[in-house]
Protein backbone atom coordinates (compact mmCIF):
# COMPACT_ATOMS: atom_id res chain seq x y z
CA UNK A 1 164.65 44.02 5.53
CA UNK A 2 164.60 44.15 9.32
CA UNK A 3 167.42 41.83 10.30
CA UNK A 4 166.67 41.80 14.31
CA UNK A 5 164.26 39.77 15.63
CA UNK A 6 162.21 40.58 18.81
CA UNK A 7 164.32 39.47 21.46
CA UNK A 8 166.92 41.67 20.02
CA UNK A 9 164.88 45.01 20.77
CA UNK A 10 165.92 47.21 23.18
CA UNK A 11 163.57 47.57 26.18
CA UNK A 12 161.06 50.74 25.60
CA UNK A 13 163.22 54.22 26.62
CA UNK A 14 161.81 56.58 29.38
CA UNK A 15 159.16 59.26 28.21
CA UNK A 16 161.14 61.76 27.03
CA UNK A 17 160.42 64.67 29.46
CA UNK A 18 161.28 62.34 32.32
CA UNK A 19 164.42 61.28 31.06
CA UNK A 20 165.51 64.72 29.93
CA UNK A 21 164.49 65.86 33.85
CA UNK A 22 166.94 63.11 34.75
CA UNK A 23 169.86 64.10 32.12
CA UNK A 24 169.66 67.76 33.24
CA UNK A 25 170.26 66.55 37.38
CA UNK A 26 172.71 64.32 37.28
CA UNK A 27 174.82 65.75 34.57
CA UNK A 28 175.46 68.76 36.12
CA UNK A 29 178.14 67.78 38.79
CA UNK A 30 178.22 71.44 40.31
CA UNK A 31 174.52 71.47 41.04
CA UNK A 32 173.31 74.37 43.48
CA UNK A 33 171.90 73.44 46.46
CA UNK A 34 171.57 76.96 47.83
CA UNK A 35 169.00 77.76 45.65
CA UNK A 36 166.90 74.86 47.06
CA UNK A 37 167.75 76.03 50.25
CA UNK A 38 166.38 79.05 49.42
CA UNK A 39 163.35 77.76 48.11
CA UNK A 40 162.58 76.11 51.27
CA UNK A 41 163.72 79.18 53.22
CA UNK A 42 160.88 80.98 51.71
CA UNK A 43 158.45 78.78 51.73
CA UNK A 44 159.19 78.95 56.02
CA UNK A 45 158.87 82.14 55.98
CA UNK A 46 155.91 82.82 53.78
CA UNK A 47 154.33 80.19 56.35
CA UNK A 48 155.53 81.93 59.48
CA UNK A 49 154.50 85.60 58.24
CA UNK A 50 151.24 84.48 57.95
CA UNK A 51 151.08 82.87 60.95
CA UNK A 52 151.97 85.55 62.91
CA UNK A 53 149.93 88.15 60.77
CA UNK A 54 147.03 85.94 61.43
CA UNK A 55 147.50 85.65 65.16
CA UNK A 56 146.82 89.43 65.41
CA UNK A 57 143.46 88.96 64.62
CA UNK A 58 143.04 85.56 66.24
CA UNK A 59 143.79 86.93 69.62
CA UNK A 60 141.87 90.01 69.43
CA UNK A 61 138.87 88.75 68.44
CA UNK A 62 138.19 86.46 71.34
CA UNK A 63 134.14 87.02 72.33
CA UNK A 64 133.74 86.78 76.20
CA UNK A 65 132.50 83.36 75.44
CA UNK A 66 135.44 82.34 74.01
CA UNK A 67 137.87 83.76 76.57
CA UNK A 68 135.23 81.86 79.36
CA UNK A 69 135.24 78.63 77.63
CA UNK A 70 139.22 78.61 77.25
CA UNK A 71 139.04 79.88 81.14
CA UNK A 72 136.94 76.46 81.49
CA UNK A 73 139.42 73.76 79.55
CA UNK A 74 142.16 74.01 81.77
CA UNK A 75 144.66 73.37 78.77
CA UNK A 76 147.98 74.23 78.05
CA UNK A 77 147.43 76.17 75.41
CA UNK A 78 144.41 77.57 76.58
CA UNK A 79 146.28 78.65 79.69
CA UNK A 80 148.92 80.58 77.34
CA UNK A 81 146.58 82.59 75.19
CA UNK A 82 144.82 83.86 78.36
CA UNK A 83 148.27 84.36 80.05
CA UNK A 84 149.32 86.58 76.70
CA UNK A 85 145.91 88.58 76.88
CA UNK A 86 146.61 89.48 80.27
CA UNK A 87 148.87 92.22 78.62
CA UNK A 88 147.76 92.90 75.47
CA UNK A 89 150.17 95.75 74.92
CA UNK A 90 153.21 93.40 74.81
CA UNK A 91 151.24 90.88 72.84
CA UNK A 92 150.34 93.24 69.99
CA UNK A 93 154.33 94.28 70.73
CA UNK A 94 155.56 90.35 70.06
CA UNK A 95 153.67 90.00 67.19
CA UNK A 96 154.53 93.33 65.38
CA UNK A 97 158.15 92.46 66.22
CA UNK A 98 157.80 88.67 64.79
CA UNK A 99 155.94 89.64 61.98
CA UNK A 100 158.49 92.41 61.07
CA UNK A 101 161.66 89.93 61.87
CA UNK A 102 159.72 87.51 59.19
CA UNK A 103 158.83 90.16 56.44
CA UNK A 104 162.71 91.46 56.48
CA UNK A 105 164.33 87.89 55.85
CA UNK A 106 161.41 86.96 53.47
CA UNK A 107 162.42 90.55 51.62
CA UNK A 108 166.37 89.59 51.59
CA UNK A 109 165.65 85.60 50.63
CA UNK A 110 163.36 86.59 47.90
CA UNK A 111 166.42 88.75 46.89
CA UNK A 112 168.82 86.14 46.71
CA UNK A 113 166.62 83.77 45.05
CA UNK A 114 165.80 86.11 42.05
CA UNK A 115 169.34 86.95 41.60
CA UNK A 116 170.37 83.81 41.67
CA UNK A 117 167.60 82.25 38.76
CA UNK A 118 167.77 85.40 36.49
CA UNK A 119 170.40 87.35 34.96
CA UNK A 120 169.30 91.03 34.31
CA UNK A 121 172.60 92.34 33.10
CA UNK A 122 171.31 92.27 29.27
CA UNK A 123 167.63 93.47 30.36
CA UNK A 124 166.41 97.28 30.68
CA UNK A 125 167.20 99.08 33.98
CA UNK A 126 163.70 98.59 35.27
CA UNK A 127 162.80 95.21 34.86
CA UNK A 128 165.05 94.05 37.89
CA UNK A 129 163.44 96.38 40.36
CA UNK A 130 159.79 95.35 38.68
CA UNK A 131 160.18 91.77 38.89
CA UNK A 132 161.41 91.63 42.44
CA UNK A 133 158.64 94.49 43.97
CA UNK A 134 155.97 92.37 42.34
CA UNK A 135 157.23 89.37 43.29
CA UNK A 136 157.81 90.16 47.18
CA UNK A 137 154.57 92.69 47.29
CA UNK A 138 152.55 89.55 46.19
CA UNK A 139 154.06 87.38 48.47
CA UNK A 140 153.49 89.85 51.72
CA UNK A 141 150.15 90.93 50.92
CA UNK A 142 148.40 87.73 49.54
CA UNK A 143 150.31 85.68 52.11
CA UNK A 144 151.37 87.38 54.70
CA UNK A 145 147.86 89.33 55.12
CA UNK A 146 144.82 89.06 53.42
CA UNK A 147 144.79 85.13 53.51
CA UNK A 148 145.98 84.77 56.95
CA UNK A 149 143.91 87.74 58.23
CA UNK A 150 140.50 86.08 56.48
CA UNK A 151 141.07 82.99 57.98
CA UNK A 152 141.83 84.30 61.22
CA UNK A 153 137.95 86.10 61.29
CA UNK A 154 136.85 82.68 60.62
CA UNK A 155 138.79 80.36 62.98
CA UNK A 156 140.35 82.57 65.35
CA UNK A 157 140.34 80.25 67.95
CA UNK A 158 141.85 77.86 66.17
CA UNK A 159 144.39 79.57 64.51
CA UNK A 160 145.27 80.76 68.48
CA UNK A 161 145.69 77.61 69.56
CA UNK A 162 147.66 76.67 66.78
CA UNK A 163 150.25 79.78 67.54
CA UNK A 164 150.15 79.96 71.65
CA UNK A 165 153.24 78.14 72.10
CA UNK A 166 155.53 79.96 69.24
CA UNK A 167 154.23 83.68 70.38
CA UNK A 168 154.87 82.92 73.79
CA UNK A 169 158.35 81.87 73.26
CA UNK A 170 158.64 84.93 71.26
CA UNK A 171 157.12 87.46 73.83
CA UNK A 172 159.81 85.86 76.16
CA UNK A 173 162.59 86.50 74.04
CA UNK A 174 161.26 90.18 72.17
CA UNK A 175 160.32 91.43 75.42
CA UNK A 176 162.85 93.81 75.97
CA UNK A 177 162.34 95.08 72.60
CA UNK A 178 158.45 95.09 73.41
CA UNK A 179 159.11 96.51 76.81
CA UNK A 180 160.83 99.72 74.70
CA UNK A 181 158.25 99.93 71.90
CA UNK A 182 154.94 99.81 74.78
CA UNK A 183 157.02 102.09 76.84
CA UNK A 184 157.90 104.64 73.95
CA UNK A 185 154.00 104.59 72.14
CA UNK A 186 152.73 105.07 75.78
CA UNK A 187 154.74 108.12 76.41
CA UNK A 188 153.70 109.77 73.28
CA UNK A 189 150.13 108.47 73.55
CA UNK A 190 150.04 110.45 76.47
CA UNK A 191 151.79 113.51 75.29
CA UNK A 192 149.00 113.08 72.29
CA UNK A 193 146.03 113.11 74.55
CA UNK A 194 147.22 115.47 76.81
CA UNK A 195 147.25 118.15 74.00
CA UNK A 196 144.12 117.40 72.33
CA UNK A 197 142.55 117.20 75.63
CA UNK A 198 144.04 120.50 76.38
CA UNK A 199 142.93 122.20 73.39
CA UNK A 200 139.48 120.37 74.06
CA UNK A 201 138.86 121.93 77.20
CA UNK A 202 140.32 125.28 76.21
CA UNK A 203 138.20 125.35 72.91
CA UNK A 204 134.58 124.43 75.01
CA UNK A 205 135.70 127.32 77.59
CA UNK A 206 135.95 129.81 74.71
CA UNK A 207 132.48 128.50 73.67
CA UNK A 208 130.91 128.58 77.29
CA UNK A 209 132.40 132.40 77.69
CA UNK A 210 130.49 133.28 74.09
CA UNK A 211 127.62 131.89 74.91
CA UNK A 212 127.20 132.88 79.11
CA UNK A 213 125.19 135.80 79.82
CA UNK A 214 124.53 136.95 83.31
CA UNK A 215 121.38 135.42 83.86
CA UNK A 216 122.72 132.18 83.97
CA UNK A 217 126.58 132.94 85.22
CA UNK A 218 126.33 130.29 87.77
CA UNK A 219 125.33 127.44 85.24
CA UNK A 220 128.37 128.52 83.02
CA UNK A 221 130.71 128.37 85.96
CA UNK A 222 129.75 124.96 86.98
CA UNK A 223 130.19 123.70 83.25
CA UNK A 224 133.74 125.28 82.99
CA UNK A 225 134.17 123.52 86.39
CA UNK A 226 133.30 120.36 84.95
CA UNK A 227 135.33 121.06 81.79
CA UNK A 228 138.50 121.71 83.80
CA UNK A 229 137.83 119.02 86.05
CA UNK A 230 140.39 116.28 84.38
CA UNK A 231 143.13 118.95 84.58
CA UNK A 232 143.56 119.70 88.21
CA UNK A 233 145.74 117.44 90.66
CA UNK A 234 145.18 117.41 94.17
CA UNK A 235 148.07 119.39 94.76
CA UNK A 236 146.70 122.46 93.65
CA UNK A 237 143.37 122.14 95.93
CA UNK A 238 145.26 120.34 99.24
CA UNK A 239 144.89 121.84 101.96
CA UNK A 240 148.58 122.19 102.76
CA UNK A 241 150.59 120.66 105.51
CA UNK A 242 151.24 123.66 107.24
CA UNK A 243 147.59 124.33 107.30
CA UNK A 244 146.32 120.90 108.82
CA UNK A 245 144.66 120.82 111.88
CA UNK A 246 145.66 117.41 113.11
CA UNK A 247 145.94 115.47 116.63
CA UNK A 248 148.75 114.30 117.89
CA UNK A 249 147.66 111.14 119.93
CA UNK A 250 149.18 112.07 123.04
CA UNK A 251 146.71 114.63 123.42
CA UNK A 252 144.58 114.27 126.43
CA UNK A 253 140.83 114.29 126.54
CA UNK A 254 139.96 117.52 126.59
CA UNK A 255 142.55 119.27 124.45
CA UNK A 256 141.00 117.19 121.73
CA UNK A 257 137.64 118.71 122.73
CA UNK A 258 138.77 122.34 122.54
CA UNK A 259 140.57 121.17 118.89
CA UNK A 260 137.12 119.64 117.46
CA UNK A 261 135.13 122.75 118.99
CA UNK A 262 137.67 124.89 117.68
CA UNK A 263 138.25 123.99 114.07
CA UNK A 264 134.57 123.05 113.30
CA UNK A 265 135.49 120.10 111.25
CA UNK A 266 133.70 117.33 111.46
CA UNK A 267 136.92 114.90 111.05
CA UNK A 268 141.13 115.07 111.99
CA UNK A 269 143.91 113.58 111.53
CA UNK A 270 145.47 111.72 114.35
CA UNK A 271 149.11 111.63 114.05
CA UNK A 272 151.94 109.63 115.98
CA UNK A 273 154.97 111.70 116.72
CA UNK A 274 155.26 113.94 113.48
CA UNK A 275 152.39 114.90 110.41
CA UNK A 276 154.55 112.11 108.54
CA UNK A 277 152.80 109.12 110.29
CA UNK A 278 149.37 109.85 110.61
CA UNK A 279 147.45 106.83 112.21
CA UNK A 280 144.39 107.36 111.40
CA UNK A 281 140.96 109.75 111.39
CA UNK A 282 139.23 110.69 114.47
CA UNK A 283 135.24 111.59 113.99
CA UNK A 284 133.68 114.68 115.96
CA UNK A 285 130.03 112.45 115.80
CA UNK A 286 132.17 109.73 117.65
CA UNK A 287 133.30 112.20 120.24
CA UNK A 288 129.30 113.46 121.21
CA UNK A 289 128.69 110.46 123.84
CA UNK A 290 131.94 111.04 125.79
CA UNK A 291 131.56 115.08 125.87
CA UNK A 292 131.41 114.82 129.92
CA UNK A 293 134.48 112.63 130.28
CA UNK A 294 137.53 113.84 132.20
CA UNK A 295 140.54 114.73 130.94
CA UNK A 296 142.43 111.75 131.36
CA UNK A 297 139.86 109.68 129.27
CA UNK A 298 141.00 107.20 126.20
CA UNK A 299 139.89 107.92 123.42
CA UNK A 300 142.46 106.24 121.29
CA UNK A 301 139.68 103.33 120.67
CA UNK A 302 137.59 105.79 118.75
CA UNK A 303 140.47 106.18 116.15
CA UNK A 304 139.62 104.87 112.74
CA UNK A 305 142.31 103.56 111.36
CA UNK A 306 140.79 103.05 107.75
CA UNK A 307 142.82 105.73 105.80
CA UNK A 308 143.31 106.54 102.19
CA UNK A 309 146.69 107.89 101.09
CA UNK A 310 147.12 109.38 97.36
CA UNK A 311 149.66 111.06 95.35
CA UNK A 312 150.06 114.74 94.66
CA UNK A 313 149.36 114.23 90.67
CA UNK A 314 146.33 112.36 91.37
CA UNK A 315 143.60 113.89 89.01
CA UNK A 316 140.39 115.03 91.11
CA UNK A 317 138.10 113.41 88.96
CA UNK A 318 139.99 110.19 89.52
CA UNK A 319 139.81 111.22 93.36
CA UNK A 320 136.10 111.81 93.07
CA UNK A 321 135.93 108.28 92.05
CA UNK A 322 138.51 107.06 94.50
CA UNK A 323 136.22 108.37 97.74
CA UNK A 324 132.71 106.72 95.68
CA UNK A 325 134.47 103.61 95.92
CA UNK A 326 135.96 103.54 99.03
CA UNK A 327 133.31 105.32 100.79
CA UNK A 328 135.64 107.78 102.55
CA UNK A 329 135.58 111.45 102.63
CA UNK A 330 139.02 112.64 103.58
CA UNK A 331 142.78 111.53 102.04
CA UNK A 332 145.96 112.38 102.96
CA UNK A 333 148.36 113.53 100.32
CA UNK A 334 151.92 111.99 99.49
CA UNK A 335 154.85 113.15 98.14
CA UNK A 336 157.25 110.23 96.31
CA UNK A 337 158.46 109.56 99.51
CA UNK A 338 155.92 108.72 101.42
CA UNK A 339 155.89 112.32 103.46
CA UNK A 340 152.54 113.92 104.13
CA UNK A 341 152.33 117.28 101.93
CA UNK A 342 148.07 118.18 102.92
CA UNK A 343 145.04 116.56 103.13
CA UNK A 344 141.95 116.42 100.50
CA UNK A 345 138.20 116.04 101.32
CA UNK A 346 135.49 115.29 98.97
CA UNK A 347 134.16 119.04 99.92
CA UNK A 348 137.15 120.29 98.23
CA UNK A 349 136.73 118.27 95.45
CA UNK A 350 133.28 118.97 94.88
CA UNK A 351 133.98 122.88 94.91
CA UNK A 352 135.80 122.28 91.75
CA UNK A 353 132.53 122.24 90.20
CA UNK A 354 129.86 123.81 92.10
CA UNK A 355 132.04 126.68 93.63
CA UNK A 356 133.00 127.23 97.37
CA UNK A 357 130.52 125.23 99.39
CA UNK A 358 129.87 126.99 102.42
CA UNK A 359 127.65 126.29 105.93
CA UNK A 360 126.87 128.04 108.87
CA UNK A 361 130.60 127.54 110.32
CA UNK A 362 132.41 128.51 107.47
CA UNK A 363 134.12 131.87 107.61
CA UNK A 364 133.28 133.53 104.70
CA UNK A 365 135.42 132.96 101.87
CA UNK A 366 138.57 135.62 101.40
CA UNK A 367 138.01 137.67 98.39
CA UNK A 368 141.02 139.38 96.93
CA UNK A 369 140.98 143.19 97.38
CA UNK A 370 141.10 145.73 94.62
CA UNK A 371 144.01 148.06 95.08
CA UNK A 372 143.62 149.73 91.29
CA UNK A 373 143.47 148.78 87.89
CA UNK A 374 144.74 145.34 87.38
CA UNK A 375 146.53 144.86 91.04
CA UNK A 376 144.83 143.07 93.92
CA UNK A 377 145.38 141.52 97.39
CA UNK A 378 145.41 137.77 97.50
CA UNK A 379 145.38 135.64 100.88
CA UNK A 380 148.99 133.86 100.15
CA UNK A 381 147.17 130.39 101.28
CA UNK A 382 145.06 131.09 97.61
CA UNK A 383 145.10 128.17 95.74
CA UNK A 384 146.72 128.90 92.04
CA UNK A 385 144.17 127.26 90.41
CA UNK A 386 141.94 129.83 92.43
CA UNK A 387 143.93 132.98 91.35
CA UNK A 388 143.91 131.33 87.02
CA UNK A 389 140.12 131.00 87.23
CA UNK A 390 140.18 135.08 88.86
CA UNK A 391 142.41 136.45 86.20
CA UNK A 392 140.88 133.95 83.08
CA UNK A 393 144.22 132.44 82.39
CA UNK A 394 145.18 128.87 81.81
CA UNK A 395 145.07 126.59 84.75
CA UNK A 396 148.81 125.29 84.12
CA UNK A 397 149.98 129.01 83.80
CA UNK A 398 152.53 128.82 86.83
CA UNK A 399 152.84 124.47 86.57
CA UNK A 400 156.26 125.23 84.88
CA UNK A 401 157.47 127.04 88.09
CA UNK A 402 155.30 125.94 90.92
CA UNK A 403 157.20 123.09 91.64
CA UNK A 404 154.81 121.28 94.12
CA UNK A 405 153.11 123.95 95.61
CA UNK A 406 149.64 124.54 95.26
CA UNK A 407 148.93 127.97 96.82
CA UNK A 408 150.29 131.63 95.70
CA UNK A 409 152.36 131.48 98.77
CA UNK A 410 154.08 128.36 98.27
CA UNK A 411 154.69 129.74 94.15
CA UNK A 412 156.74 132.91 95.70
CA UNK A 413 158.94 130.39 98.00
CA UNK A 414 159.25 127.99 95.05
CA UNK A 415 160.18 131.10 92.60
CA UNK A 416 162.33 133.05 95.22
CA UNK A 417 163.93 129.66 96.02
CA UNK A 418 164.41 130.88 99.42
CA UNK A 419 162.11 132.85 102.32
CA UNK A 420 160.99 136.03 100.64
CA UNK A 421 161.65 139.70 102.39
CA UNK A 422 158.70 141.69 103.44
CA UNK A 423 158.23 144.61 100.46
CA UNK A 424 160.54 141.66 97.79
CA UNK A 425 159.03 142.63 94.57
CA UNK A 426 159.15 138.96 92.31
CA UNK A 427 158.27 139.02 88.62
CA UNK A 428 157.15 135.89 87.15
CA UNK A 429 155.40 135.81 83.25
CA UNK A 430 152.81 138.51 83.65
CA UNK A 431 153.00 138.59 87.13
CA UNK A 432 154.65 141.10 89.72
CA UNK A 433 154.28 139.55 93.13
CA UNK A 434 155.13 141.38 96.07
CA UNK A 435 155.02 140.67 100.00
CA UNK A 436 153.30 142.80 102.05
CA UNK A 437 152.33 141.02 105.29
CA UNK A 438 154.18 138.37 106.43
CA UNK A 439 154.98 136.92 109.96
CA UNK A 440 157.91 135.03 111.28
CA UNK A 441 158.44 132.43 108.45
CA UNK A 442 155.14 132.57 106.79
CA UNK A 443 153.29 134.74 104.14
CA UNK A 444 149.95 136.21 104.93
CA UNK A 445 149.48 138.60 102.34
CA UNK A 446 150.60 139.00 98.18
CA UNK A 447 149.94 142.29 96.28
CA UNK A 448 149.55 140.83 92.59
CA UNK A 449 149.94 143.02 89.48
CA UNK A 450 148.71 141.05 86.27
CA UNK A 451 149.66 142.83 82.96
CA UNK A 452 147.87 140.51 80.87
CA UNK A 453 148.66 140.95 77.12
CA UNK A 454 150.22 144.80 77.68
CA UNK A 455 153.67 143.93 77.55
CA UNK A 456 153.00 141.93 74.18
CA UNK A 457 151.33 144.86 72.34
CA UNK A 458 153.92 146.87 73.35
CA UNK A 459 157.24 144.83 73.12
């Protein structure tokens, strides 16, 4: 018989999952909180991963529209996305940085956390490595990619916005680290596309030369022309320093007359005190009015002073563009100090293609002379590139050695290293050079002895 009665009841207990929740957190007195710390670590990182995975695609998949309209808001963050697309290079460098800073510490935290909730000492040898690679790959690639990188194609300009302040507080503090990694990829991008374009060029030349016949010899030239075209510098088709006809502006009237008359060129360089400081370009056209002036007559007015100056590695199909777009036919060439080392014209450029372009006041062009089998004559003001396309050999044959010289001339002086002797035999590769006109301090004519692949076959 129940002897309680209803006010004695005690009041109804907790559901018992609740209250065994409770039991479990308060009567452990050593409860760890790093674990929780963890969890929350992870969860930050997970978030930021995939944040910063995302952003990759966000940024580069702005349409023109997009990139106008944010041009048109005027916002903040509008204003830093298109101030981090202005160098995309160190963007892409941030976020591969970030995103790699992120997937490390989520790696290590996922770690800790797993060694901290399971005890693998009485399980087999491979569950330990299984359970954490599964864990972390699922973590990285469903988090930190594909869901990130699919919601990215959908809102990237959203997601862009949402990530324009952290990235650029990270490309200000990676951007050393950037600065190395665009540096280093550029380098060996370069290196990469040098050689492919190399063996390119070298691989259409062997096709041109199977496929050429007589008949059309001229066609095949100009294609190998064209071929080559991306691999010659301006330096190797200058017309040297010590071969410029140029004015010195003190020159009276009709010195400059007898100069214009006597070159033939329709355009010189007008130079103040030395070749280094060249003022400007002085036009024989401009010159016809005044042809009965006297000798003390100014003619400094008809200077144009419009010049275009451009460095000795310039390619020539970047300096064809160059005079299109400036609308100028003549350069003068730099060295990395600023010192004038020759002069360019489109004419010369042009040649590189279509072969020596000559008119009715050109001398005709010096053809080497055949001494015997395999030795010849050269003109030492030859351009290299000249003498590689006469023997069939690789335009960069003498690059190693030429320093910046660009005739056969120059090559001996850079080889020799000082003023070669009239009769100095100089051996270079295949190559046995020797003087054999020459006056005061400058070489006029080169015997040249090519052995082509002899001394292989027989070494």
């Amino acid at each position: 018989m129940d002897t309680h009665s209803e006010g004695d009841k005690p009041p109804n207990p907790l559901p018992e999952p609740t209250y065994r929740a409770l039991f479990l957190l308060f009567s452990i007195p050593t409860f760890d909180w790093s674990i929780l710390i963890a969890i929350l670590f992870i969860l930050f990182l997970v978030v930021g991963s995939a944040l910063i995975s995302g952003s990759e695609v966000a940024y580069f998949s702005m349409t023109p529209n997009q990139l106008k309209e944010l041009a048109e808001e005027k916002t903040p963050a509008a204003g830093r996305i298109l101030e981090l697309l202005k160098q995309p290079d160190y963007l892409l460098g941030t976020i591969l940085i970030g995103n790699n800073l992120f997937n490390i510490a989520l790696i290590l935290s996922t770690n800790y956390f797993v060694d901290k909730m399971y005890d693998f000492s009485l399980s087999a040898d491979w569950v330990e490595p299984l359970v954490k690679v599964g864990l972390i790959t699922a973590m990285l690639v469903l988090f930190g990619e594909v869901l990130p990188k699919l919601y990215a194609n959908r809102f990237n300009k959203k997601l862009a916005y949402l990530t324009s302040l952290p990235i650029t507080l990270m490309s200000r503090l990676f951007y050393p680290a950037a600065h190395v990694l665009v540096n280093s990829t550029q380098f060996i991008e370069k290196k990469v596309r040098k050689s492919n374009s190399d063996l390119d060029l070298k691989e259409i030349g062997q096709v041109i030369d199977l496929v050429a016949d007589d008949s059309d010899k001229g066609q095949m030239d100009m294609l190998k022309g064209i071929m080559e075209f991306s691999n010659i510098s301006v330096a190797q088709i200058q017309k040297a320093r010590v071969n410029m006809i140029a004015v010195d502006q003190e020159t009276n009237f009709t010195q400059l007359m007898d100069m214009v008359i006597g070159s033939s060129y329709s355009r010189l360089p007008v130079y103040e005190d030395d070749l280094d400081n060249i003022k400007g370009i002085i036009y024989a056209k401009d010159l016809l009015e005044h042809m009965d002036k006297p000798k003390d007559f100014n003619w400094r007015p008809l200077i144009k002073s419009r010049l275009l100056f451009v460095p000795e590695n310039k390619k020539v199909d970047d300096m064809l563009q160059k005079f299109k777009e400036e609308r100028i036919h003549l350069a003068v060439v730099v060295d990395e100090y600023g010192g004038t080392t020759g002069i360019v014209t489109l004419e010369d450029v042009l040649e590189r293609v279509v072969g020596e372009i000559q008119d009715e006041y050109d001398e005709n062009q010096i053809q080497p002379t055949k001494l015997e089998e395999g030795v010849y004559a050269f003109d030492a003001e030859t351009l290299l590139v000249d003498v590689c396309k006469f023997y069939k050999i690789d335009l960069d044959t003498f690059d190693k050695v030429r320093g910046e010289s660009g005739s056969l001339g120059g090559l001996l002086l850079e080889i020799a290293g000082r003023f070669p002797d009239l009769n100095e035999e100089i051996e270079q590769g295949d190559f046995m050079f020797k003087v054999t006109k020459k006056q005061k301090n400058r070489i006029e004519k080169i015997k040249v002895t090519y052995f082509g692949g002899e001394r292989a076959m027989t070494g």
